[in-house]
Protein backbone atom coordinates (compact mmCIF):
# COMPACT_ATOMS: atom_id res chain seq x y z
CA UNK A 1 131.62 119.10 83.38
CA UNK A 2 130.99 115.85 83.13
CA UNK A 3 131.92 112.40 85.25
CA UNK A 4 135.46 111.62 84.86
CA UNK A 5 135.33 108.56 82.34
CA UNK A 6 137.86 105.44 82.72
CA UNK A 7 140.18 106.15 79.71
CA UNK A 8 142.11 102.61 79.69
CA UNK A 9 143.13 101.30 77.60
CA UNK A 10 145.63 103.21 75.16
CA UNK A 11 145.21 101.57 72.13
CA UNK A 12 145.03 103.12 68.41
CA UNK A 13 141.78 101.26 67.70
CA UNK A 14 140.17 102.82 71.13
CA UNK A 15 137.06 104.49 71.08
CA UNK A 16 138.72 108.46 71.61
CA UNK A 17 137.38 109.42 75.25
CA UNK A 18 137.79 112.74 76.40
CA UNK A 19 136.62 115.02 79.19
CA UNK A 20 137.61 118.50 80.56
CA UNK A 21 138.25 118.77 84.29
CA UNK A 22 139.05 121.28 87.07
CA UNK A 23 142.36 120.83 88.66
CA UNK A 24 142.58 121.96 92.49
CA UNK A 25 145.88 122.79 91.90
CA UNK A 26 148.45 126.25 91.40
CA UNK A 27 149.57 125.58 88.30
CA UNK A 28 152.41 127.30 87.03
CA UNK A 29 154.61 127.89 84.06
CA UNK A 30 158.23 129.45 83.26
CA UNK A 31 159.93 130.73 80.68
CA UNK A 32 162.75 133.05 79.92
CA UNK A 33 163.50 133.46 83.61
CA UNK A 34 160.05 134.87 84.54
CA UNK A 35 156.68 133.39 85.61
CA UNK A 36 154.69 133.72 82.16
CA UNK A 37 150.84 132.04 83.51
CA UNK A 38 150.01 131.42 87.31
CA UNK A 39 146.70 129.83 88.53
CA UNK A 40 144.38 128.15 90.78
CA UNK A 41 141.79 127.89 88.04
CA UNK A 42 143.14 125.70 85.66
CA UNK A 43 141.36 123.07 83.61
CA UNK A 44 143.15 119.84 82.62
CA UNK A 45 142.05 118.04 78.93
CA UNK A 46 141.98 114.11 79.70
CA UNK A 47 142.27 111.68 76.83
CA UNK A 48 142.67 108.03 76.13
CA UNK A 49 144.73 108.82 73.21
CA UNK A 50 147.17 111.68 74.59
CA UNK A 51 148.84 113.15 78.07
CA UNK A 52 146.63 115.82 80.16
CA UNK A 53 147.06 118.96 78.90
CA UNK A 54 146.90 122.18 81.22
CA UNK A 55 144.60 125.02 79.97
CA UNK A 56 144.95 128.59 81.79
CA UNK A 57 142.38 131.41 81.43
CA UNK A 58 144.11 134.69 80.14
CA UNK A 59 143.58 136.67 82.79
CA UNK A 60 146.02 134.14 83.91
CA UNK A 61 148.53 134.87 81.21
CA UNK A 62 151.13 137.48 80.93
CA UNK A 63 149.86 138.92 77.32
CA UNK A 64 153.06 140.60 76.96
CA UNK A 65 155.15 137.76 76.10
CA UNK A 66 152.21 136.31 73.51
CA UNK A 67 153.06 137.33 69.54
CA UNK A 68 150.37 135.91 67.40
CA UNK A 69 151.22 133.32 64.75
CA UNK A 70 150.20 132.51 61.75
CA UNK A 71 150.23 128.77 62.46
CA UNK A 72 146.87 126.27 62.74
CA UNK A 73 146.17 123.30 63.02
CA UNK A 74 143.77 120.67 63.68
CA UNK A 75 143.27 118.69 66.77
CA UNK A 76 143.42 114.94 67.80
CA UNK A 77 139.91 115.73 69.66
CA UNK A 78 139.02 117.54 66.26
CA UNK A 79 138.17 121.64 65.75
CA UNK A 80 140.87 123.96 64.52
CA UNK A 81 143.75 125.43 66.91
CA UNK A 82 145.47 128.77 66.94
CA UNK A 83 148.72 129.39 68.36
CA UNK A 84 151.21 132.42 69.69
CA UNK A 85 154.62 132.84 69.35
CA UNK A 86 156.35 133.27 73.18
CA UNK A 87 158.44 135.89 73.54
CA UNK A 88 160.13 136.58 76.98
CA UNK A 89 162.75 139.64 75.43
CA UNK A 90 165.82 137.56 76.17
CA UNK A 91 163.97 134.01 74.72
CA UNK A 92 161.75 133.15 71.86
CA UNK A 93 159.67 129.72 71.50
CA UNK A 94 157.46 129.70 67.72
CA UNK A 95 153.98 128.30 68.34
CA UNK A 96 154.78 127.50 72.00
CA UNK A 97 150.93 128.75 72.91
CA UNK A 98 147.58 127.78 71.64
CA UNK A 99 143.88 127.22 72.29
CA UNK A 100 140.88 126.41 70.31
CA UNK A 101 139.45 128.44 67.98
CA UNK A 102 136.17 126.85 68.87
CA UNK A 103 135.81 124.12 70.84
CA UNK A 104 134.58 120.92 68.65
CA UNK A 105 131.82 120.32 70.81
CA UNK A 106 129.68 120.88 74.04
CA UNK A 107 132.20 118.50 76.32
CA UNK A 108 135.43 120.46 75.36
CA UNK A 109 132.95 123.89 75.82
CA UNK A 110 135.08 125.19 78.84
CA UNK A 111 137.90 125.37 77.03
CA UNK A 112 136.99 127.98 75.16
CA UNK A 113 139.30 131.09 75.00
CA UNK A 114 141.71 129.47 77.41
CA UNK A 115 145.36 129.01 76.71
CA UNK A 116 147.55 126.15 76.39
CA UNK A 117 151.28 125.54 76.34
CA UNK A 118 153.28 122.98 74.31
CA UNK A 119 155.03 121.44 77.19
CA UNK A 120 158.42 121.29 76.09
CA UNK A 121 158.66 124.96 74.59
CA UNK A 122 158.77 126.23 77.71
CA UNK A 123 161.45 126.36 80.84
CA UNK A 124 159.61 125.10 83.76
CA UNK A 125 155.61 123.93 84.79
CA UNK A 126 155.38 123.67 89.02
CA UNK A 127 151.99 121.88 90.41
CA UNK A 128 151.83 123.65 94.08
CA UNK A 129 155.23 124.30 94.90
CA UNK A 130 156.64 121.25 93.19
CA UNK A 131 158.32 121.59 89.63
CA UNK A 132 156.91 118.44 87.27
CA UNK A 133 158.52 116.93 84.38
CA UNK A 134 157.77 115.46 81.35
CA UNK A 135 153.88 116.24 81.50
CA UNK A 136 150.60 117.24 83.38
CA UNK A 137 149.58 114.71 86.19
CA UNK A 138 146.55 113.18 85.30
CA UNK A 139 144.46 113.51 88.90
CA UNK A 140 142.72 109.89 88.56
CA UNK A 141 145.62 108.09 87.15
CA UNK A 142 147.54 108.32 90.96
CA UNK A 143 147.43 110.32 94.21
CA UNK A 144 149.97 113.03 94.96
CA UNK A 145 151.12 114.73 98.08
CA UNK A 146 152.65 118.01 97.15
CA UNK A 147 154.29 121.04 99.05
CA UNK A 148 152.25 123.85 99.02
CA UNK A 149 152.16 127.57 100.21
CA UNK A 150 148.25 127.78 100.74
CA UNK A 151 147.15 126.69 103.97
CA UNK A 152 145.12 123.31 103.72
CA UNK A 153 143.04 121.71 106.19
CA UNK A 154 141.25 118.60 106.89
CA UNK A 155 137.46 118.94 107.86
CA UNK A 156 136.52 117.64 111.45
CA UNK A 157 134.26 114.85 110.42
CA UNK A 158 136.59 113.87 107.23
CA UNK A 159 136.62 114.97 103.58
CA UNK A 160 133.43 112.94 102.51
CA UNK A 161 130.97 113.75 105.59
């Protein structure tokens, strides 16, 4: 992983910046009334030119509720993308899942084999304990305080000593 890049400004004629990142946070999503990916080992896809995008490894997937599609697609960042069908029994979302089918190049490497979610196909995404709307929180773009169930604390001597 690389330094986090500044990725102002959004404009079309931008040079496209991207970079993959860890997030420290349980990231969650919801759909059909059950918990369908749950983890603290999520990476989050920064752009200039779109919203952060949560990607989940499987193991952090319920495979159950993924049906394979028959849809692809390219990518803004470029390289091909696969997608799966969600289906939770009682609720169906068509090409609601997806990942790379190889990652376009070495930066976007981590990403390989993990899953990502189209952020309105599904019921509910919770950072922590805290259910977000509209789309990932980008972790440079602002600082958030959020109720969580894991036990935090702050070293003696501070966070940076």
């Amino acid at each position: 992983m690389t330094a986090a890049p500044n990725l102002q400004p959004r404009e079309a004629t931008a040079p496209r910046l991207v970079n993959v990142l860890h997030s420290p946070k349980r990231v969650r999503v919801k759909f059909g009334g059950r918990t369908i990916a749950d983890s603290r080992n999520v990476l989050v896809l920064r752009s200039n030119h779109f919203l952060p995008i949560y990607f989940f490894p499987p193991s952090a997937v319920d495979p159950s509720v993924l049906k394979p599609s028959l849809h692809r697609e390219p990518h803004a960042v470029g390289g091909e993308t696969a997608y799966w069908d969600i289906d939770s029994g009682d609720k169906r979302a068509a090409n609601a899942a997806w990942s790379f089918t190889a990652p376009p190049d070495e930066n976007l490497a981590p990403l390989a084999g993990r899953i990502a979610f189209t952020w309105k196909a599904v019921d509910q995404w919770f950072e922590e304990e805290e259910e977000v709307f509209v789309h990932a929180r980008d972790p440079y773009a602002r600082i958030d305080v959020l109720q969580s169930s894991r036990r935090r604390t702050r070293p003696r001597h501070g966070w940076n000593s």
